[in-house]
Protein backbone atom coordinates (compact mmCIF):
# COMPACT_ATOMS: atom_id res chain seq x y z
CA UNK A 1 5.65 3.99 -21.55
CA UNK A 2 3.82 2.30 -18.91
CA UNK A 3 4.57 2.24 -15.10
CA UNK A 4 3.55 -0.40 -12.80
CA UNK A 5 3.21 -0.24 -9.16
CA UNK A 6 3.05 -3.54 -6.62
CA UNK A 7 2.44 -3.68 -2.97
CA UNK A 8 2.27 -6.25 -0.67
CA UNK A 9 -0.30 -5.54 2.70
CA UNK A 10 1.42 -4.55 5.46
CA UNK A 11 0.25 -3.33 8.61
CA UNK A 12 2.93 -0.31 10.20
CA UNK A 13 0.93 0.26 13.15
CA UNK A 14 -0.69 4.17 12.30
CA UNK A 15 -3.94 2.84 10.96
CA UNK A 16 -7.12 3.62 11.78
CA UNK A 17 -8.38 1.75 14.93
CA UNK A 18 -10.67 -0.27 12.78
CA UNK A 19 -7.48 -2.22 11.33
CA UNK A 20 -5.75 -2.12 14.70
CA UNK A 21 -8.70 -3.97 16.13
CA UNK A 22 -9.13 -6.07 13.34
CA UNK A 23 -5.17 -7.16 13.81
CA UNK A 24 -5.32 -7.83 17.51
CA UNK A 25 -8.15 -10.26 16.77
CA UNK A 26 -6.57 -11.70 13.80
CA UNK A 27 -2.96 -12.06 14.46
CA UNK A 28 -1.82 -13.32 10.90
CA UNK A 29 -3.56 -10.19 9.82
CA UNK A 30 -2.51 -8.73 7.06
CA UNK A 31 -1.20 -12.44 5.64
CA UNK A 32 -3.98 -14.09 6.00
CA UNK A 33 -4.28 -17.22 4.34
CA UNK A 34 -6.48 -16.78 0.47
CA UNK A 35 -6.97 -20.70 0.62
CA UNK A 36 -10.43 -19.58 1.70
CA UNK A 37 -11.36 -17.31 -0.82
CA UNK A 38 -14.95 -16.65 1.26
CA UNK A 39 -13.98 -13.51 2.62
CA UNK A 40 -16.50 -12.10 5.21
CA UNK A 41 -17.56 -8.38 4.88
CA UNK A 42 -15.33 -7.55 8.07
CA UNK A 43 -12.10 -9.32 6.63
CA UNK A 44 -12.94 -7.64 3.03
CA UNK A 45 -13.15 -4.23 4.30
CA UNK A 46 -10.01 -4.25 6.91
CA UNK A 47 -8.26 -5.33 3.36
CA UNK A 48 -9.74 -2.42 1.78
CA UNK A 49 -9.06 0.07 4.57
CA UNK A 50 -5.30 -1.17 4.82
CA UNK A 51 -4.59 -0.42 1.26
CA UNK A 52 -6.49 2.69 1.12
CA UNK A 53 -3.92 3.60 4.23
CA UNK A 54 -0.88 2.22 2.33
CA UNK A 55 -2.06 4.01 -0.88
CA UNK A 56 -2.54 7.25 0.94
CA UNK A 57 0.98 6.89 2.33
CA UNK A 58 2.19 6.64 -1.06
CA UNK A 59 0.85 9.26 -2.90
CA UNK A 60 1.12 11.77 0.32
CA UNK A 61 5.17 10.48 0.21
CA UNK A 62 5.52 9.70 3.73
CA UNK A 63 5.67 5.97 2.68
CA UNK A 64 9.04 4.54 1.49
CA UNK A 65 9.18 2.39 -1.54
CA UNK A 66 11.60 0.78 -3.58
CA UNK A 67 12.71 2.55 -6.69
CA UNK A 68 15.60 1.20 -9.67
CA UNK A 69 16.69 5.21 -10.90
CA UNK A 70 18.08 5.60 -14.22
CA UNK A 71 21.29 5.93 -15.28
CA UNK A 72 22.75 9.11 -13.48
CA UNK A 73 19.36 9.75 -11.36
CA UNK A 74 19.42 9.47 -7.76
CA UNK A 75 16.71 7.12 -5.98
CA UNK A 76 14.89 10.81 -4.67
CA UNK A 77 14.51 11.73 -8.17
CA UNK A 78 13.17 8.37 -9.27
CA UNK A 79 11.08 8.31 -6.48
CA UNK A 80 8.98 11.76 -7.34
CA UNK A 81 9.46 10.60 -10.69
CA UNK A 82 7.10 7.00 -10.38
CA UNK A 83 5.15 8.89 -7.27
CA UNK A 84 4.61 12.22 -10.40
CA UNK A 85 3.43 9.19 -12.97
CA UNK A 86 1.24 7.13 -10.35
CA UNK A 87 -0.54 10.52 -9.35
CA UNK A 88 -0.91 11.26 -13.40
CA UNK A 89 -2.48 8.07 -13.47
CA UNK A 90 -4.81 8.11 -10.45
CA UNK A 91 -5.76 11.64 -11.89
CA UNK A 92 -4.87 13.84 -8.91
């Protein structure tokens, strides 16, 4: 059984300063439009740095998520539940 995880970029305001100065220069940072898909090599690695951040978040678990538990689990169990899987699957 498979599990699949999706995240959307969002910027939360304890990044590195590289993404911090990235956003103050680029106010519709991190929803910046793709109809230009001719990213330059400062936009493609703010993206990259974000969701290395968010990832880090995740599998540290100081980053909430969304979770649907199982019939008679609570969302804390699901949640080290998917975070146990995504960590199996990321090899750590």
């Amino acid at each position: 059984m498979g599990c699949c995880f999706t995240s959307r970029p969002r910027s939360t305001g304890d990044e590195s300063d590289y993404v911090l100065n990235y956003k103050k220069r680029n106010p519709d940072f991190p929803h910046e439009t793709t109809g230009d898909q001719f990213f330059g090599e400062e936009q493609l690695e703010v993206y990259r740095a974000l969701g290395f951040h968010m990832m880090q978040r995740v599998l540290d678990g100081t980053a909430p998520f969304a979770v649907k538990p199982r019939p008679r689990e609570n969302e804390a169990a699901a949640r080290q539940r998917i975070l146990a899987r995504i960590r199996t699957a990321a090899g750590l």
